[in-house]
PDB file of N, CA and C in Angstrom:
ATOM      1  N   UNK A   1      -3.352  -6.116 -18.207  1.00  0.00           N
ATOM      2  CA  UNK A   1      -2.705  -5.548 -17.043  1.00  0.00           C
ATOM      3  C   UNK A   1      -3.751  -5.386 -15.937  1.00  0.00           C
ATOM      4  N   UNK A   2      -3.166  -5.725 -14.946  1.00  0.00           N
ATOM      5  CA  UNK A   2      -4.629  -5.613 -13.294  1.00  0.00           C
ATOM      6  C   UNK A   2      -4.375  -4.459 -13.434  1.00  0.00           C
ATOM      7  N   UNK A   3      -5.602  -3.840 -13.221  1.00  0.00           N
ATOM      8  CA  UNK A   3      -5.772  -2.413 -12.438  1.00  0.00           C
ATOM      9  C   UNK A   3      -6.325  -2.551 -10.957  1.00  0.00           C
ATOM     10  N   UNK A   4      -6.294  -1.117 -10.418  1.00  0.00           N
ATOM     11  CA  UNK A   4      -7.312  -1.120  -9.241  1.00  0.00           C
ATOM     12  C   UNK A   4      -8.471  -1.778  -9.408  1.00  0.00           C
ATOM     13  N   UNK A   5      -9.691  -1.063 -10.538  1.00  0.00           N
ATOM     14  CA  UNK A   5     -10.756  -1.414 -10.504  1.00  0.00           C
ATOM     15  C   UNK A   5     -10.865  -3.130 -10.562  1.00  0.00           C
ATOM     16  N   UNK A   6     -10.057  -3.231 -11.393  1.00  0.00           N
ATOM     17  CA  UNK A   6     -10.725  -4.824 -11.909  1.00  0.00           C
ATOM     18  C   UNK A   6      -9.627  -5.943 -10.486  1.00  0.00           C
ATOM     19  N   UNK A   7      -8.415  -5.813  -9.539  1.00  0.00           N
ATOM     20  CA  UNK A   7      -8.328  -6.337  -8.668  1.00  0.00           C
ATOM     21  C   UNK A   7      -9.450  -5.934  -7.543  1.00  0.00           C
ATOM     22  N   UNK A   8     -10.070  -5.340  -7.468  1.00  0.00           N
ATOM     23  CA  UNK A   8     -11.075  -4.598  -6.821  1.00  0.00           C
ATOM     24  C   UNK A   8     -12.216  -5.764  -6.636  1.00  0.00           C
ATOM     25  N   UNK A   9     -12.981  -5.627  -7.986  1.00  0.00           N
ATOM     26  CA  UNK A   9     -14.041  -6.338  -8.527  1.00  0.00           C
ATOM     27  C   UNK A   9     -13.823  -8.225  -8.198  1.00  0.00           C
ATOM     28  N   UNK A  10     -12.362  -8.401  -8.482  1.00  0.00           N
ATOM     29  CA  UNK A  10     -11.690 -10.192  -8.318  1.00  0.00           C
ATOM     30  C   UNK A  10     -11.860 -10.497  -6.769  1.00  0.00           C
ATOM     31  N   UNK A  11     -11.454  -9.811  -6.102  1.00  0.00           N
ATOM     32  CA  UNK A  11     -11.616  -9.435  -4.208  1.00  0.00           C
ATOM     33  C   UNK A  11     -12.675 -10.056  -3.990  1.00  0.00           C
ATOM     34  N   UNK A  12     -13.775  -8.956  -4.441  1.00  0.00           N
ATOM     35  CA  UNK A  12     -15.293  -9.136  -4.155  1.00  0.00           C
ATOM     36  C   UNK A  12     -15.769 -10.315  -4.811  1.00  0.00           C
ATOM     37  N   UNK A  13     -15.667 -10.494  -5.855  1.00  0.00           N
ATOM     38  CA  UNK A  13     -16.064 -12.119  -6.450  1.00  0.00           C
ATOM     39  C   UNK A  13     -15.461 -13.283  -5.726  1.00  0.00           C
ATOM     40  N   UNK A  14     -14.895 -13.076  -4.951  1.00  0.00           N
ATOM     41  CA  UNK A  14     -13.625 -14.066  -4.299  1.00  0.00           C
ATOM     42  C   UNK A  14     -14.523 -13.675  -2.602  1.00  0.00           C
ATOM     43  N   UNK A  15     -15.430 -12.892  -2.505  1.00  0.00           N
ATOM     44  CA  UNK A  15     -16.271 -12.823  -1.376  1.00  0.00           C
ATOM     45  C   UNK A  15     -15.298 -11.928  -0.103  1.00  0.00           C
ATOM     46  N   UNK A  16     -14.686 -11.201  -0.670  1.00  0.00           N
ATOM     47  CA  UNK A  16     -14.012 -10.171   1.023  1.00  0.00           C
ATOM     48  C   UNK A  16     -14.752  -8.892   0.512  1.00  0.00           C
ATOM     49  N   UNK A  17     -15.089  -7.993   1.472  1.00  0.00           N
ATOM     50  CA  UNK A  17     -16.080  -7.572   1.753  1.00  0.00           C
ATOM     51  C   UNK A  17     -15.566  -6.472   3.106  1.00  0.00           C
ATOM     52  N   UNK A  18     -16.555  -5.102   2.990  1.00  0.00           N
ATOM     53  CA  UNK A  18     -15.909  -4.148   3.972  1.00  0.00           C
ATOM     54  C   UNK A  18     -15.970  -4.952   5.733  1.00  0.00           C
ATOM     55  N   UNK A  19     -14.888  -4.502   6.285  1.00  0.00           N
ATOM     56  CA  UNK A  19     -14.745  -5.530   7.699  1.00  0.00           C
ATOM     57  C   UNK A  19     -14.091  -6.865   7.543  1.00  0.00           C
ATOM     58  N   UNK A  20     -13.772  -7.419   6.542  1.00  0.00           N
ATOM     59  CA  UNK A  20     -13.346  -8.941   6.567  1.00  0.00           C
ATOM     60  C   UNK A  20     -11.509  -8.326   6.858  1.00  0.00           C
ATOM     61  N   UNK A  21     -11.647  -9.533   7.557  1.00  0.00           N
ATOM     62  CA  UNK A  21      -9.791  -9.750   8.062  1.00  0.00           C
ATOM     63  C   UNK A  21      -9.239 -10.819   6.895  1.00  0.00           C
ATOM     64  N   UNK A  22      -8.807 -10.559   6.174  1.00  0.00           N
ATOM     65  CA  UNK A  22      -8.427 -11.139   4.725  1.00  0.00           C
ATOM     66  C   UNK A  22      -6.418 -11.594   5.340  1.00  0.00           C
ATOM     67  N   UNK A  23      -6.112 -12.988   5.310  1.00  0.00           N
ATOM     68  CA  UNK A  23      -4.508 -13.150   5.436  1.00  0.00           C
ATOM     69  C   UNK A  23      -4.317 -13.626   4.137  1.00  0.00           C
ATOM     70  N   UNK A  24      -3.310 -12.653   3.115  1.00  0.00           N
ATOM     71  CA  UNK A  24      -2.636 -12.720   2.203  1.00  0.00           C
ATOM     72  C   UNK A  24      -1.102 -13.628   1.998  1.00  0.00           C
ATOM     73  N   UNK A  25      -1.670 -14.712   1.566  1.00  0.00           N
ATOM     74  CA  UNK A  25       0.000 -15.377   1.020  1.00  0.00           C
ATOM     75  C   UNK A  25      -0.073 -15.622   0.003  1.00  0.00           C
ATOM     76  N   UNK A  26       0.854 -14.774  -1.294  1.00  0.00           N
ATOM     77  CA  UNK A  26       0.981 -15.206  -2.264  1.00  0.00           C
ATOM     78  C   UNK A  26       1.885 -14.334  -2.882  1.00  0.00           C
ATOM     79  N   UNK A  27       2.148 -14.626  -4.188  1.00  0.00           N
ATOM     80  CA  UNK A  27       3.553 -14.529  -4.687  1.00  0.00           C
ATOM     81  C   UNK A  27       3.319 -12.763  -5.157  1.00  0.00           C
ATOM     82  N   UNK A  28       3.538 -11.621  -5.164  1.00  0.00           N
ATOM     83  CA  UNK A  28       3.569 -10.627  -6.023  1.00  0.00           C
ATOM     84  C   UNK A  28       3.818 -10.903  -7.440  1.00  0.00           C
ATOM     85  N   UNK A  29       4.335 -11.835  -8.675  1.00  0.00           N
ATOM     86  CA  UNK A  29       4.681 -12.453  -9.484  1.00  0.00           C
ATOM     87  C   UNK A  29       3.612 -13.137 -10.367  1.00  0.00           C
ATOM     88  N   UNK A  30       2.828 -13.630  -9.484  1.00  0.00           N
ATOM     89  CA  UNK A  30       1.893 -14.341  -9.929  1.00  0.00           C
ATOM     90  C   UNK A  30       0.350 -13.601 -10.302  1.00  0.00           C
ATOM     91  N   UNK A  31       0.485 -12.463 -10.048  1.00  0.00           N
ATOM     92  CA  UNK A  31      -0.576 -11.482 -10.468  1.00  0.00           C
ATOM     93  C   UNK A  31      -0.269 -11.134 -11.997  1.00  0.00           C
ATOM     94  N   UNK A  32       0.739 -11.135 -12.217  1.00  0.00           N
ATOM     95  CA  UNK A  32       1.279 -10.621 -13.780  1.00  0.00           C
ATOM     96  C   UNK A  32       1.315  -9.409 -13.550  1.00  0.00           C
ATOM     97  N   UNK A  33       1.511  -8.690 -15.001  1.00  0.00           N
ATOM     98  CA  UNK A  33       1.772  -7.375 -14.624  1.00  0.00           C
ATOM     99  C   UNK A  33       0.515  -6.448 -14.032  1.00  0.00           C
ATOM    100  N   UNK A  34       1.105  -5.495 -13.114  1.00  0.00           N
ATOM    101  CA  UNK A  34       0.422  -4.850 -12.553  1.00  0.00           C
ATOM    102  C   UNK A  34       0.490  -3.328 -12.440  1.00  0.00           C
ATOM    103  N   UNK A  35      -0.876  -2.753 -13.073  1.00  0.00           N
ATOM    104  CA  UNK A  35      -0.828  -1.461 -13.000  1.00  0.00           C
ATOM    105  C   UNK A  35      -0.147  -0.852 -11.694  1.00  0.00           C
ATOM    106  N   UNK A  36       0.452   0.220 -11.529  1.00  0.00           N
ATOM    107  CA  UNK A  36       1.117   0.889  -9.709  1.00  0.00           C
ATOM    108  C   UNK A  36       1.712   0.095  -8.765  1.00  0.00           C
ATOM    109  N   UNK A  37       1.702  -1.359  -9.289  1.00  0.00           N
ATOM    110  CA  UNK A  37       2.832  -2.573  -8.516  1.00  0.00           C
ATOM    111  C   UNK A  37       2.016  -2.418  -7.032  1.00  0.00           C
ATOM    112  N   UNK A  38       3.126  -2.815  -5.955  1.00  0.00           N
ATOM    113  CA  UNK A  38       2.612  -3.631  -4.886  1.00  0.00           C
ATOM    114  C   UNK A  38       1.522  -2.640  -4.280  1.00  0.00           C
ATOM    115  N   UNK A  39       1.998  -1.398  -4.454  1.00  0.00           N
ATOM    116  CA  UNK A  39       1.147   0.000  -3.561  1.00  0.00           C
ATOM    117  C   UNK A  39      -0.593  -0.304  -3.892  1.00  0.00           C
ATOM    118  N   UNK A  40      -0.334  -0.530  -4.891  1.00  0.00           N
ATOM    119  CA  UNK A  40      -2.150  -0.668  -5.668  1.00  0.00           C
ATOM    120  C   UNK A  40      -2.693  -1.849  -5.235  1.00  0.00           C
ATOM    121  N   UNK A  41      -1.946  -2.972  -5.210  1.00  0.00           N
ATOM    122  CA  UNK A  41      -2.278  -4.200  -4.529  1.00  0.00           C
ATOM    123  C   UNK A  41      -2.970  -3.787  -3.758  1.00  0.00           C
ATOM    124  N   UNK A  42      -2.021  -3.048  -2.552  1.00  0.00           N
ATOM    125  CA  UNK A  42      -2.467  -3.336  -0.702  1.00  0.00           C
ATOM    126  C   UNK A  42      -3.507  -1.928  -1.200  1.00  0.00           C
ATOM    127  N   UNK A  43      -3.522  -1.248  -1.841  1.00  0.00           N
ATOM    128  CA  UNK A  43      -4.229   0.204  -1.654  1.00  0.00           C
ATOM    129  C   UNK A  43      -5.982  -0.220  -2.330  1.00  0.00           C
ATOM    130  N   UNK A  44      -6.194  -1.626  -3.087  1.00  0.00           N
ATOM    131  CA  UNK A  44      -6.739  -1.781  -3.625  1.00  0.00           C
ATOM    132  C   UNK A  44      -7.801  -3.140  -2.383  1.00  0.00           C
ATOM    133  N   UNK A  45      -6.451  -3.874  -1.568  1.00  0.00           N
ATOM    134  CA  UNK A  45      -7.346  -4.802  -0.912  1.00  0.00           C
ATOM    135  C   UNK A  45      -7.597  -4.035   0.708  1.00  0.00           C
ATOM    136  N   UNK A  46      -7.381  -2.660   0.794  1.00  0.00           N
ATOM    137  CA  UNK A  46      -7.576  -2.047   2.029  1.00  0.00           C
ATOM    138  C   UNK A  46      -9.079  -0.918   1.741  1.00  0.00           C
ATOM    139  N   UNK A  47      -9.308  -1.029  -0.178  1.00  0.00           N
ATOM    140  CA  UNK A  47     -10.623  -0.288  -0.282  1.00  0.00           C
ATOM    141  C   UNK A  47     -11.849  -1.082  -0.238  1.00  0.00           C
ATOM    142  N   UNK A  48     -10.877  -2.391  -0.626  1.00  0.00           N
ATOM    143  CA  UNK A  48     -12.550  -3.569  -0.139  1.00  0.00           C
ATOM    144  C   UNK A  48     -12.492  -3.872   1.457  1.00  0.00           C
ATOM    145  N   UNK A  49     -11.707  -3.995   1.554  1.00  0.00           N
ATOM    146  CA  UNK A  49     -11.645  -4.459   3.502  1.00  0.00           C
ATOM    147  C   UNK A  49     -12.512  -3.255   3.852  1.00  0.00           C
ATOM    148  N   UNK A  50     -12.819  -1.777   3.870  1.00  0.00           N
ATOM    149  CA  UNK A  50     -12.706  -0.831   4.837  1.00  0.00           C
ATOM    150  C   UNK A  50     -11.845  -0.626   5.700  1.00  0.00           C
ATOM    151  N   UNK A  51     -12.599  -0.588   6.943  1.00  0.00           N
ATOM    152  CA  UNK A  51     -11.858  -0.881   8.160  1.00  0.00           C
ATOM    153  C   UNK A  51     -11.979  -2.323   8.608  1.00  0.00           C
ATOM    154  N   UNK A  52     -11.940  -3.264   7.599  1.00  0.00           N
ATOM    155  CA  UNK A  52     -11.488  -4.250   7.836  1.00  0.00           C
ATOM    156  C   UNK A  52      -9.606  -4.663   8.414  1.00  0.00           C
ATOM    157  N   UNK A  53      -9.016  -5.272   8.544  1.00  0.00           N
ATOM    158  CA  UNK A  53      -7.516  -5.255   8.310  1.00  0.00           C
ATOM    159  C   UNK A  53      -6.804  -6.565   7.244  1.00  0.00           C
ATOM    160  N   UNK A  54      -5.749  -5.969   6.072  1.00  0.00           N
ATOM    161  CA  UNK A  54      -5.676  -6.759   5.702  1.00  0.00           C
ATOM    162  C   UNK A  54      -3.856  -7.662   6.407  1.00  0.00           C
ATOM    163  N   UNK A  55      -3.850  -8.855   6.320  1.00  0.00           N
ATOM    164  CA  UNK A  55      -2.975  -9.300   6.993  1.00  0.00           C
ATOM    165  C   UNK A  55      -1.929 -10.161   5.996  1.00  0.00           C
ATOM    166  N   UNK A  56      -0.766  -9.642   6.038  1.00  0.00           N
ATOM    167  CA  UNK A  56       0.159 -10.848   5.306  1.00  0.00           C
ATOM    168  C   UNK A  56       1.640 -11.526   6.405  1.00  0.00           C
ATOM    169  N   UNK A  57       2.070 -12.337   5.678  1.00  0.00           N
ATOM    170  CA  UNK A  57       3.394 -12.806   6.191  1.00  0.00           C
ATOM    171  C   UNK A  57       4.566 -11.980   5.462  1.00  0.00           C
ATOM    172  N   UNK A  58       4.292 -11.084   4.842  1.00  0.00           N
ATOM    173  CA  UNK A  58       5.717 -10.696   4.049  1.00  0.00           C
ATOM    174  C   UNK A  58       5.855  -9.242   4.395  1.00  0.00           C
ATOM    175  N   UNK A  59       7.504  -9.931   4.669  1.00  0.00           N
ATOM    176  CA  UNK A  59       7.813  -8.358   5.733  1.00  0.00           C
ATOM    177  C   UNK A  59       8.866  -7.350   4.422  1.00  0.00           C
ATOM    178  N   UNK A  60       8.530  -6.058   4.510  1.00  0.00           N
ATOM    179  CA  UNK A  60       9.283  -5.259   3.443  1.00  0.00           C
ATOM    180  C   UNK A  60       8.888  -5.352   2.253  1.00  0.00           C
ATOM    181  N   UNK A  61       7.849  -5.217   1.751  1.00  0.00           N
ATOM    182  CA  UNK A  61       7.189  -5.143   0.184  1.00  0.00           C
ATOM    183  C   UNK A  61       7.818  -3.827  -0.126  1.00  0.00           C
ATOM    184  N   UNK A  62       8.478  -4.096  -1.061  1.00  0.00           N
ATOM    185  CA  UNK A  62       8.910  -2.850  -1.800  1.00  0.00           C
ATOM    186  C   UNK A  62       7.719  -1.991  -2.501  1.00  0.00           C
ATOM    187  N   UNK A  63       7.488  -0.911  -2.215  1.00  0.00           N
ATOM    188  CA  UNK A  63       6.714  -0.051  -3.081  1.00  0.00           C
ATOM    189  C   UNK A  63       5.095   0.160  -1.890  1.00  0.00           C
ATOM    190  N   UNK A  64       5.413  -0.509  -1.037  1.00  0.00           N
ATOM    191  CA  UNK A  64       4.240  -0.422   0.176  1.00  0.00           C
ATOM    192  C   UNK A  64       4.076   0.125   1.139  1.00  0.00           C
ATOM    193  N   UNK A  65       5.867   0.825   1.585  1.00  0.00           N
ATOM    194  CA  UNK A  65       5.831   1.505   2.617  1.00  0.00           C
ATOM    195  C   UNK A  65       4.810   2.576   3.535  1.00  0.00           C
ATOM    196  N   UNK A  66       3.707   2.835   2.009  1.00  0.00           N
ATOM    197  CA  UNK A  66       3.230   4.013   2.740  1.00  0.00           C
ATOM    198  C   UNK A  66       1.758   3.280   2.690  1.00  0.00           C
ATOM    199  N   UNK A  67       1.795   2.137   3.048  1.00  0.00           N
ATOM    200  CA  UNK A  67       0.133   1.500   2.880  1.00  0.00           C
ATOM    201  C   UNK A  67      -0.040   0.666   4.405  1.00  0.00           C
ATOM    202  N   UNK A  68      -1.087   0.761   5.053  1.00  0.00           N
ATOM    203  CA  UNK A  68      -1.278  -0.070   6.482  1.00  0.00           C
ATOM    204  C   UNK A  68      -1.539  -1.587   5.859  1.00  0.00           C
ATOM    205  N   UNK A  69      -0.400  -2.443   6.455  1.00  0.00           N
ATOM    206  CA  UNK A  69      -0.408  -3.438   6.236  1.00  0.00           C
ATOM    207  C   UNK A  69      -0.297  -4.552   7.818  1.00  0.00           C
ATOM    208  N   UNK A  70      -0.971  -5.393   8.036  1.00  0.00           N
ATOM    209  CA  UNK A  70      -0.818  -6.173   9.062  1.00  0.00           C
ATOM    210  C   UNK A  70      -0.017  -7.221   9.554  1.00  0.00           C
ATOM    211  N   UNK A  71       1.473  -7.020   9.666  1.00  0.00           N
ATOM    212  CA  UNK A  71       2.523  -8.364   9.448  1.00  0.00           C
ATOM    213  C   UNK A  71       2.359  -8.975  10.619  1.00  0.00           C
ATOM    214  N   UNK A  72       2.218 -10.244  10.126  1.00  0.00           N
ATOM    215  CA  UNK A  72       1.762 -11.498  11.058  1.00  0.00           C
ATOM    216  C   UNK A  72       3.078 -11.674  11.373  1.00  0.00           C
ATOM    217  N   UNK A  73       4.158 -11.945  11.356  1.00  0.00           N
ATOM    218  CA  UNK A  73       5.576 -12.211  11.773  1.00  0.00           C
ATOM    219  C   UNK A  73       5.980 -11.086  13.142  1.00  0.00           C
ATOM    220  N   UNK A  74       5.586  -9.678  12.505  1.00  0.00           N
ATOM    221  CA  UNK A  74       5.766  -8.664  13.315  1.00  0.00           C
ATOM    222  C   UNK A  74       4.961  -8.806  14.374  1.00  0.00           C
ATOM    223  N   UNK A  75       3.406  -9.335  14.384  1.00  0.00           N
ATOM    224  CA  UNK A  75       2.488  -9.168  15.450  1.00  0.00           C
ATOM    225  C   UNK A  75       2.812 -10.365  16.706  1.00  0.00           C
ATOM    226  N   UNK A  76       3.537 -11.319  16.197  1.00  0.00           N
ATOM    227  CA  UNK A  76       3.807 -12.664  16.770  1.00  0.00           C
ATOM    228  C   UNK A  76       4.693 -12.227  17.457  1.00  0.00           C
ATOM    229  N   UNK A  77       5.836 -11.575  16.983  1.00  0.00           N
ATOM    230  CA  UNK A  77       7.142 -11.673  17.512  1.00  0.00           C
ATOM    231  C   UNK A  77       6.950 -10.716  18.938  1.00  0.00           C
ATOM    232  N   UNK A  78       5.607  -9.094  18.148  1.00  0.00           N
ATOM    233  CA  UNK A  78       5.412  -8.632  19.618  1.00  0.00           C
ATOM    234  C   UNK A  78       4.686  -9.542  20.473  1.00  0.00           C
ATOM    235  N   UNK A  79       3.921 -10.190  20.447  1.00  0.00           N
ATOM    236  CA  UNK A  79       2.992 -11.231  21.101  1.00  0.00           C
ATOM    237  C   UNK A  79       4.288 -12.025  22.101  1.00  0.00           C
ATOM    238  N   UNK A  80       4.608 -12.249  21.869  1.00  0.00           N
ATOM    239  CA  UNK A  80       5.741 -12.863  22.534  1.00  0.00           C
ATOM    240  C   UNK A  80       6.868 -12.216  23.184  1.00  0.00           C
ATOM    241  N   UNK A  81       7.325 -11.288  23.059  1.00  0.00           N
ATOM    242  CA  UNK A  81       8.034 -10.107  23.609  1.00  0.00           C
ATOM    243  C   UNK A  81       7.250  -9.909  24.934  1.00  0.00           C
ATOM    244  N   UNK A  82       5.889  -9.299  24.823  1.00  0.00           N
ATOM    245  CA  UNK A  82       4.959  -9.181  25.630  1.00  0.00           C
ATOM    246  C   UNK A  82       4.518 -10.118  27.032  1.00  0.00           C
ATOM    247  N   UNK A  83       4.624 -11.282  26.299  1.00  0.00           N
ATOM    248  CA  UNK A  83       4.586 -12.364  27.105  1.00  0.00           C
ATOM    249  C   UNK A  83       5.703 -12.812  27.840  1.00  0.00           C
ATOM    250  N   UNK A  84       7.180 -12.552  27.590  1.00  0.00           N
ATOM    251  CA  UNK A  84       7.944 -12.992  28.186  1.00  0.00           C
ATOM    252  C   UNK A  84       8.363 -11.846  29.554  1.00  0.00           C
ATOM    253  N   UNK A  85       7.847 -10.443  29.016  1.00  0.00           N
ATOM    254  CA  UNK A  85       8.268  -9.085  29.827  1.00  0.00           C
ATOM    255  C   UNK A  85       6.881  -9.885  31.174  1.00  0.00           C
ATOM    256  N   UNK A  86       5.548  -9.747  31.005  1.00  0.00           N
ATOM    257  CA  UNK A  86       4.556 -10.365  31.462  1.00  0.00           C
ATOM    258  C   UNK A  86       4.546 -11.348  32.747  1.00  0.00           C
ATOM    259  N   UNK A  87       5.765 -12.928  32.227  1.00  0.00           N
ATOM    260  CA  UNK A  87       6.354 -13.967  32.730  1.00  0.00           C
ATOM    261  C   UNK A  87       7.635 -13.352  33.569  1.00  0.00           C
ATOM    262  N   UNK A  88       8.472 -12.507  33.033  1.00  0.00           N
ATOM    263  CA  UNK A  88       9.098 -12.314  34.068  1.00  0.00           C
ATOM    264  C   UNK A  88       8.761 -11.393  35.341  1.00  0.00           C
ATOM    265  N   UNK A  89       7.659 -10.280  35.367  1.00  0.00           N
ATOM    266  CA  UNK A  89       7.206  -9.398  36.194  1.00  0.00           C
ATOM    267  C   UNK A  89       6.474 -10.140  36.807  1.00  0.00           C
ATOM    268  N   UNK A  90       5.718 -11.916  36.456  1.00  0.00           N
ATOM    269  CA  UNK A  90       5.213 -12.450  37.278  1.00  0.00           C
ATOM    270  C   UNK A  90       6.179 -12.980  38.454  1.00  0.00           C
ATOM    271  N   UNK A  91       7.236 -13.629  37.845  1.00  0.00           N
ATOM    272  CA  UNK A  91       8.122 -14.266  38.341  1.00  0.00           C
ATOM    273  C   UNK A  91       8.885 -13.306  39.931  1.00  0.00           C
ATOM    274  N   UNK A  92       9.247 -12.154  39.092  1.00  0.00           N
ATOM    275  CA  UNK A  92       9.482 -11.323  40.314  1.00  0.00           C
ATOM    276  C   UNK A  92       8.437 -11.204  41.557  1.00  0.00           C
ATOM    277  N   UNK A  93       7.182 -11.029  41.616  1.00  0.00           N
ATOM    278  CA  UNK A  93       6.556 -10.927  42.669  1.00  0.00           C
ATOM    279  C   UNK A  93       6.804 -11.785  43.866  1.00  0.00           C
TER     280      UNK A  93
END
């Protein structure tokens, strides 16, 4: 069974490191079973990051709600929101 410590230790052998911007795609499934499920995941790759940020594509992980996670879908979609409010306040002038 993964624990914290030993997904911890796989991170760092795998070279992420406090400060690294780490983008996560991969299956929750494919870890096998896992001690504390998804929470320990992100709670486990946010103690090697530091204040690094960690970043995925998957929006609504069950069991993560209460972990800072970086959704690339979410950051895009504001990125673009932004840009179009931006384009039109240009347009008006």
């Amino acid at each position: 069974m993964l624990t914290s410590q030993g997904m911890e230790s796989d991170l760092r052998k795998l070279g992420i490191y406090p400060g690294d911007l780490p983008f996560i795609h991969s299956s929750f499934k494919s870890l096998g079973p896992v001690s504390g499920g998804v929470a320990m995941v992100v709670r486990a790759l946010e103690s090697v990051v530091g204040d690094g940020l960690v970043g995925t594509q998957q929006r609504g992980l069950v069991g993560a709600s209460d972990c800072r996670l970086f959704d690339m879908a979410e950051f895009v979609d504001t990125l673009v929101a932004e840009a179009r409010s931006d384009a039109a306040a240009y347009l008006r002038r």
